[in-house]
Protein backbone atom coordinates (compact mmCIF):
# COMPACT_ATOMS: atom_id res chain seq x y z
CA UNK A 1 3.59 7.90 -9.32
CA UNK A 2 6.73 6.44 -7.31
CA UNK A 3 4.88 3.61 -5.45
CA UNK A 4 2.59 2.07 -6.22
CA UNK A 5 1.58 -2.16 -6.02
CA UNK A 6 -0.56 -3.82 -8.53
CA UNK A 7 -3.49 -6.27 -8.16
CA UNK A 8 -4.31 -8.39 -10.86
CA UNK A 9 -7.78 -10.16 -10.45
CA UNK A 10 -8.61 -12.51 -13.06
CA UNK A 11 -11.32 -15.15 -13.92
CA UNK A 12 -10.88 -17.84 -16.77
CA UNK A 13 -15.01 -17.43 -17.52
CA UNK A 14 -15.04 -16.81 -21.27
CA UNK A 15 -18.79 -16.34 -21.93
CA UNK A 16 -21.52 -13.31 -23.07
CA UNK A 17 -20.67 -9.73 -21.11
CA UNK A 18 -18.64 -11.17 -18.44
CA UNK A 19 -16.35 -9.22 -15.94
CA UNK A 20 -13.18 -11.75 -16.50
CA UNK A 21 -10.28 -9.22 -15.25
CA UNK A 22 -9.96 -6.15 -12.84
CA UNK A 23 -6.53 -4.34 -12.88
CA UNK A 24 -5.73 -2.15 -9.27
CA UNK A 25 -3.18 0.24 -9.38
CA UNK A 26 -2.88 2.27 -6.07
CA UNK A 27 -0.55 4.10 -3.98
CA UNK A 28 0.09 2.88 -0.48
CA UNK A 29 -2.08 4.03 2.59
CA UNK A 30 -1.19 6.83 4.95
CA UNK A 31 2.23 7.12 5.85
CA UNK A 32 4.29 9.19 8.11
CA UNK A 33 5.54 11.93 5.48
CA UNK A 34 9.55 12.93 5.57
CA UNK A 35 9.46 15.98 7.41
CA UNK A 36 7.14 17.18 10.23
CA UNK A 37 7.20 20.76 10.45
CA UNK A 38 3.91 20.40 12.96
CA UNK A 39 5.91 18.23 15.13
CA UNK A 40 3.20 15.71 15.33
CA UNK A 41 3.90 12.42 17.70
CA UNK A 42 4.09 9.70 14.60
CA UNK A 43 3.85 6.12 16.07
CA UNK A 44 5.52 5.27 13.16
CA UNK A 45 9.01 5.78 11.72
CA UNK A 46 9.72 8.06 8.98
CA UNK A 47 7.94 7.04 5.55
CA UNK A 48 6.71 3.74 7.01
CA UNK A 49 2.76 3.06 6.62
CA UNK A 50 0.54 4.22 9.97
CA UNK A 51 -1.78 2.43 11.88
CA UNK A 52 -4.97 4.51 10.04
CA UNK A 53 -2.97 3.87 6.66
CA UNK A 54 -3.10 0.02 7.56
CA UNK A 55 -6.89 0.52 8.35
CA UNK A 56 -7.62 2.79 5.31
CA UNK A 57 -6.09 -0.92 3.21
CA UNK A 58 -7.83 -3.25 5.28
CA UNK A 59 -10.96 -1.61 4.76
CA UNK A 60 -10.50 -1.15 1.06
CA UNK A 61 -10.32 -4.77 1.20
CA UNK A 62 -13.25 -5.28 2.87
CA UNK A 63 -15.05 -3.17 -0.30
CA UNK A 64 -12.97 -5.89 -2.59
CA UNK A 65 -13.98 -8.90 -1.26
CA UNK A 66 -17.67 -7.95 -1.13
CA UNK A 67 -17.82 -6.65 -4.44
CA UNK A 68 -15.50 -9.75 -6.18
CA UNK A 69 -16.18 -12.29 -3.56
CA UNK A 70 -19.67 -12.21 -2.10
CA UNK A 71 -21.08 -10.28 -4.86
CA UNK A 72 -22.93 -10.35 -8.26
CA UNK A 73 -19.51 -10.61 -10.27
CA UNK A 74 -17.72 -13.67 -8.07
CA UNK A 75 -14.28 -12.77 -10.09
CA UNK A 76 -12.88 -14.48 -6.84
CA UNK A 77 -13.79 -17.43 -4.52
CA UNK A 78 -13.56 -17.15 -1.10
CA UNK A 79 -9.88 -17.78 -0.18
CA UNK A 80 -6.65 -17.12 -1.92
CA UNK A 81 -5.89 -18.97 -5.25
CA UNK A 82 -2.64 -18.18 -7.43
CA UNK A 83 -4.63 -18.43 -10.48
CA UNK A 84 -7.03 -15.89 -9.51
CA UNK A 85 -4.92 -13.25 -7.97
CA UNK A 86 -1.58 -11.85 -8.63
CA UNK A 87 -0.40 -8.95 -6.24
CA UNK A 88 2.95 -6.53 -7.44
CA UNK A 89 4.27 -3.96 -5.28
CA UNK A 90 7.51 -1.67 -5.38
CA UNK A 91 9.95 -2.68 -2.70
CA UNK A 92 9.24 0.16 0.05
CA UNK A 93 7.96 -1.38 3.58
CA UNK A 94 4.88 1.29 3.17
CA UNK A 95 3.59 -0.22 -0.02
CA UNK A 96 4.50 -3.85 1.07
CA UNK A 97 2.57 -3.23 4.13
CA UNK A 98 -0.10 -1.23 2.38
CA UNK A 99 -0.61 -4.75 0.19
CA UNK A 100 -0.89 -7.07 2.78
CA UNK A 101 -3.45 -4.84 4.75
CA UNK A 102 -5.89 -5.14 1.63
CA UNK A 103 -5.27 -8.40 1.48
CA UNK A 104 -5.84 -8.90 5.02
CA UNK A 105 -9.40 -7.47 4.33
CA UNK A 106 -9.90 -9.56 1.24
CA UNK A 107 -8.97 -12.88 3.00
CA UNK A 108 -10.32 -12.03 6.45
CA UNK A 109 -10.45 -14.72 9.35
CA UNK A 110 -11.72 -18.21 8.50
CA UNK A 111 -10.70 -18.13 4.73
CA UNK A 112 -7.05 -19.50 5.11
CA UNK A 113 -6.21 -23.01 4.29
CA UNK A 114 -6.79 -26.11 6.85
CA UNK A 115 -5.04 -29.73 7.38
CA UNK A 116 -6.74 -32.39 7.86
CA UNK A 117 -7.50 -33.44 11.34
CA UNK A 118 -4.44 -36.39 11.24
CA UNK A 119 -1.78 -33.74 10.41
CA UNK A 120 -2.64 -31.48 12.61
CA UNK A 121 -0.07 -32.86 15.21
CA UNK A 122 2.37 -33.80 12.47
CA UNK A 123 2.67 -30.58 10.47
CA UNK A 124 5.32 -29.04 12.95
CA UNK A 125 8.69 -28.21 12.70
CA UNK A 126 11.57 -29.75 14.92
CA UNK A 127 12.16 -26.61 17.68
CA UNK A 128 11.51 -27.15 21.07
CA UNK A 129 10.37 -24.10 21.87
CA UNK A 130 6.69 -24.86 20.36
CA UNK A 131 4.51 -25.58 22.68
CA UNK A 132 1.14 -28.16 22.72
CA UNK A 133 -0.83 -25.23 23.29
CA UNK A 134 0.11 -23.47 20.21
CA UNK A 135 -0.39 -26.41 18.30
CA UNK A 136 -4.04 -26.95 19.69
CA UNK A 137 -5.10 -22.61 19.16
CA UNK A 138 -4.59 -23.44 15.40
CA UNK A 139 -7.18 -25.69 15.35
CA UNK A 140 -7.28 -27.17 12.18
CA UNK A 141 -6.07 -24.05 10.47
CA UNK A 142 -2.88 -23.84 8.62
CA UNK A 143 -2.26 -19.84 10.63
CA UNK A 144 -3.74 -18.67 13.65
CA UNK A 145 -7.66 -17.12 13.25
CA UNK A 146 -7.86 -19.03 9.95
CA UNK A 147 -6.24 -15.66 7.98
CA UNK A 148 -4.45 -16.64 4.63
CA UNK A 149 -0.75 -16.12 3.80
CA UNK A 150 -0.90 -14.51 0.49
CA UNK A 151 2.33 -13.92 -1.56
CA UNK A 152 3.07 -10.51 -2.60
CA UNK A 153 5.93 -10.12 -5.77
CA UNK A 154 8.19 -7.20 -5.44
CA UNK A 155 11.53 -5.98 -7.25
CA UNK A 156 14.62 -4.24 -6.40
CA UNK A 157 13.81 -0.55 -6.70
CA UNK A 158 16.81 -0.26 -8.84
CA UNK A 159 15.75 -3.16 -11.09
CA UNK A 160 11.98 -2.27 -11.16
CA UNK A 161 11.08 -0.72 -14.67
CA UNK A 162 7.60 -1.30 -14.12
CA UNK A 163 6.52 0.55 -10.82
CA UNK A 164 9.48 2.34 -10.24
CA UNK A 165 10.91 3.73 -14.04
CA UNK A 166 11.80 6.87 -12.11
CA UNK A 167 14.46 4.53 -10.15
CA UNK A 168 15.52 1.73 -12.29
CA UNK A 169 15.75 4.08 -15.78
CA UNK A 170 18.57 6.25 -15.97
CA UNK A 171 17.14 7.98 -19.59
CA UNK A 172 14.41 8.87 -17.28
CA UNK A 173 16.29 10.19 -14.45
CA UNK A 174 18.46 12.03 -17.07
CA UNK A 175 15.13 13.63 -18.81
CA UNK A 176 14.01 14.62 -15.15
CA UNK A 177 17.20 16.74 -14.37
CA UNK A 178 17.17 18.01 -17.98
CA UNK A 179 13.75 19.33 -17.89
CA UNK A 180 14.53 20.54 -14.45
CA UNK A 181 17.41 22.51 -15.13
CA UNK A 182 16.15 23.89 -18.65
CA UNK A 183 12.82 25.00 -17.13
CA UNK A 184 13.53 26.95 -13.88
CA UNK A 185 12.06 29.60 -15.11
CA UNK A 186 8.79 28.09 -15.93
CA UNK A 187 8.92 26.04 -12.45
CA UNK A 188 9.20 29.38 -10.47
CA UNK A 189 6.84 30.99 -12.99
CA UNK A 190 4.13 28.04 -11.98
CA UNK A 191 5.61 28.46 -8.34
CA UNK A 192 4.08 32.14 -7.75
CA UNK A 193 1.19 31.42 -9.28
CA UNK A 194 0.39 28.80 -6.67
CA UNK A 195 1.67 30.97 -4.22
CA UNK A 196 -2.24 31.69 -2.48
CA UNK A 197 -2.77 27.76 -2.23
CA UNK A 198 1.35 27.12 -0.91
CA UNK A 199 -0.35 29.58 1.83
CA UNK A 200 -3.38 27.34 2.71
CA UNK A 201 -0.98 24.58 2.63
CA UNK A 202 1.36 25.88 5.00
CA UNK A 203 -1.85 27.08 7.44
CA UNK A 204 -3.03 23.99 7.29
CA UNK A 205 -0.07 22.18 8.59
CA UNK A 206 0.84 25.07 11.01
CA UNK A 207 4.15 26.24 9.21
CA UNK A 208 5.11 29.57 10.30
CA UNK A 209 8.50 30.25 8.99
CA UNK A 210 7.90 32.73 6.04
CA UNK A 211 11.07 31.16 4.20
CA UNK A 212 9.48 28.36 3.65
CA UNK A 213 6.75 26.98 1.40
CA UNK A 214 7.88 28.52 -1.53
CA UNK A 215 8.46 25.27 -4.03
CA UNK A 216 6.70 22.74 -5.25
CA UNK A 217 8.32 19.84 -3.80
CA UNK A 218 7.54 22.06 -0.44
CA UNK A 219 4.07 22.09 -1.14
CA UNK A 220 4.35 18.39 -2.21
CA UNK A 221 5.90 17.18 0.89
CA UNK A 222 2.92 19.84 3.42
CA UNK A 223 0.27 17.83 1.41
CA UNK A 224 1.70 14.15 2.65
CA UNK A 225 1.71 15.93 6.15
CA UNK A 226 -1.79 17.14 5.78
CA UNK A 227 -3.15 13.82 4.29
CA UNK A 228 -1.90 11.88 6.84
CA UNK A 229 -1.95 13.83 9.73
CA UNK A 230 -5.89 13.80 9.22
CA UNK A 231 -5.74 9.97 9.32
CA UNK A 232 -3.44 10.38 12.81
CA UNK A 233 -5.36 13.35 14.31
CA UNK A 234 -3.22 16.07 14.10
CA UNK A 235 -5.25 18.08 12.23
């Protein structure tokens, strides 16, 4: 699993059968994939997160906060704390973007932070170029619509041994190409015998060049395509 962010969710309630911690480990939403052998119009550039991607995280979200927030277990109160929440994700825009979607759905509208009436005017940074206006639309809020600005730790993918080992560990990487190169055979063995479902695959995503489709990492990359070309339409 190459990326992948984290959310931590944890309660300091020490009591009888309690829910006191909820570990999320998930991949990022729908993305555009690296090829496009459909030639599908993405809105979005290559490997980045899509608009139904963002709304497939937002919603999840939604399913958090009303199961941790407004539910029986209340693991969470209803806007962002630092001791309650801890979010971790591998340093690729998709899965940065992926994590701040959920968390937009978590902490909708109305749950972000205020100021006190007497700051309101006084809370603003020296540039001429804000206007009264945009001071007055924030209300008392410390963001626009009252949305929270949650924090969101990430690594350099080089320097990430937690989320991205495959990156950051060179005995890894060295394992990889060793089992690679020491079981073709096997690989190509495993290859044919997949060969009827490379063929939906390819179907599916309206491949037609018989010279392709015959690998793994083929099939791999025809399943992103399919996946999120049903969250774009193209399929």
């Amino acid at each position: 699993m190459k990326e992948i962010f984290v959310f931590l969710l944890c309660s300091l309630v020490c009591a009888d059968p309690t829910l006191v911690l909820v570990i999320e480990i998930s991949r990022h939403g729908a993305r555009m994939p690296s090829s496009n052998p459909s030639n599908f119009k993405w809105v979005t550039n290559e490997k980045d997160l899509t608009p139904g991607g963002m709304r497939q995280k937002y919603l999840f979200g939604r399913a958090l906060r009303k199961r941790y927030v407004e539910g029986t277990h209340k693991l969470l109160g209803s806007s962002y704390d630092p001791n309650e929440l801890l979010v971790i994700a591998s340093n690729y825009t998709r899965v940065l973007a992926s994590a701040r979607a959920q968390l937009a759905g978590l902490y909708p509208e109305n749950t972000g932070k205020k100021l006190p009436r007497e700051l309101a005017d006084k809370a603003v940074p020296p540039n001429p170029g804000i206007s009264k206006n945009m001071i007055i639309l924030l209300e008392n809020y410390s963001v626009k619509y009252g949305l929270g600005v949650e924090p969101i730790i990430t690594s350099q993918a080089d320097l990430d041994f937690y989320l991205l080992p495959n990156v950051a560990c060179k005995s890894i990487k060295n394992l990889t190409k060793h089992f690679e190169s020491t079981k073709r055979a096997e690989i190509q063995d495993k290859e044919k015998s997949f060969s009827a479902i490379m063929k939906q695959l390819k179907e599916a995503v309206k491949v037609t060049d018989e010279k392709k489709g015959k690998t793994i990492g083929e099939a791999a990359k025809y399943r992103d395509v399919l996946i999120s070309g049903m969250v774009e339409g193209a399929f």
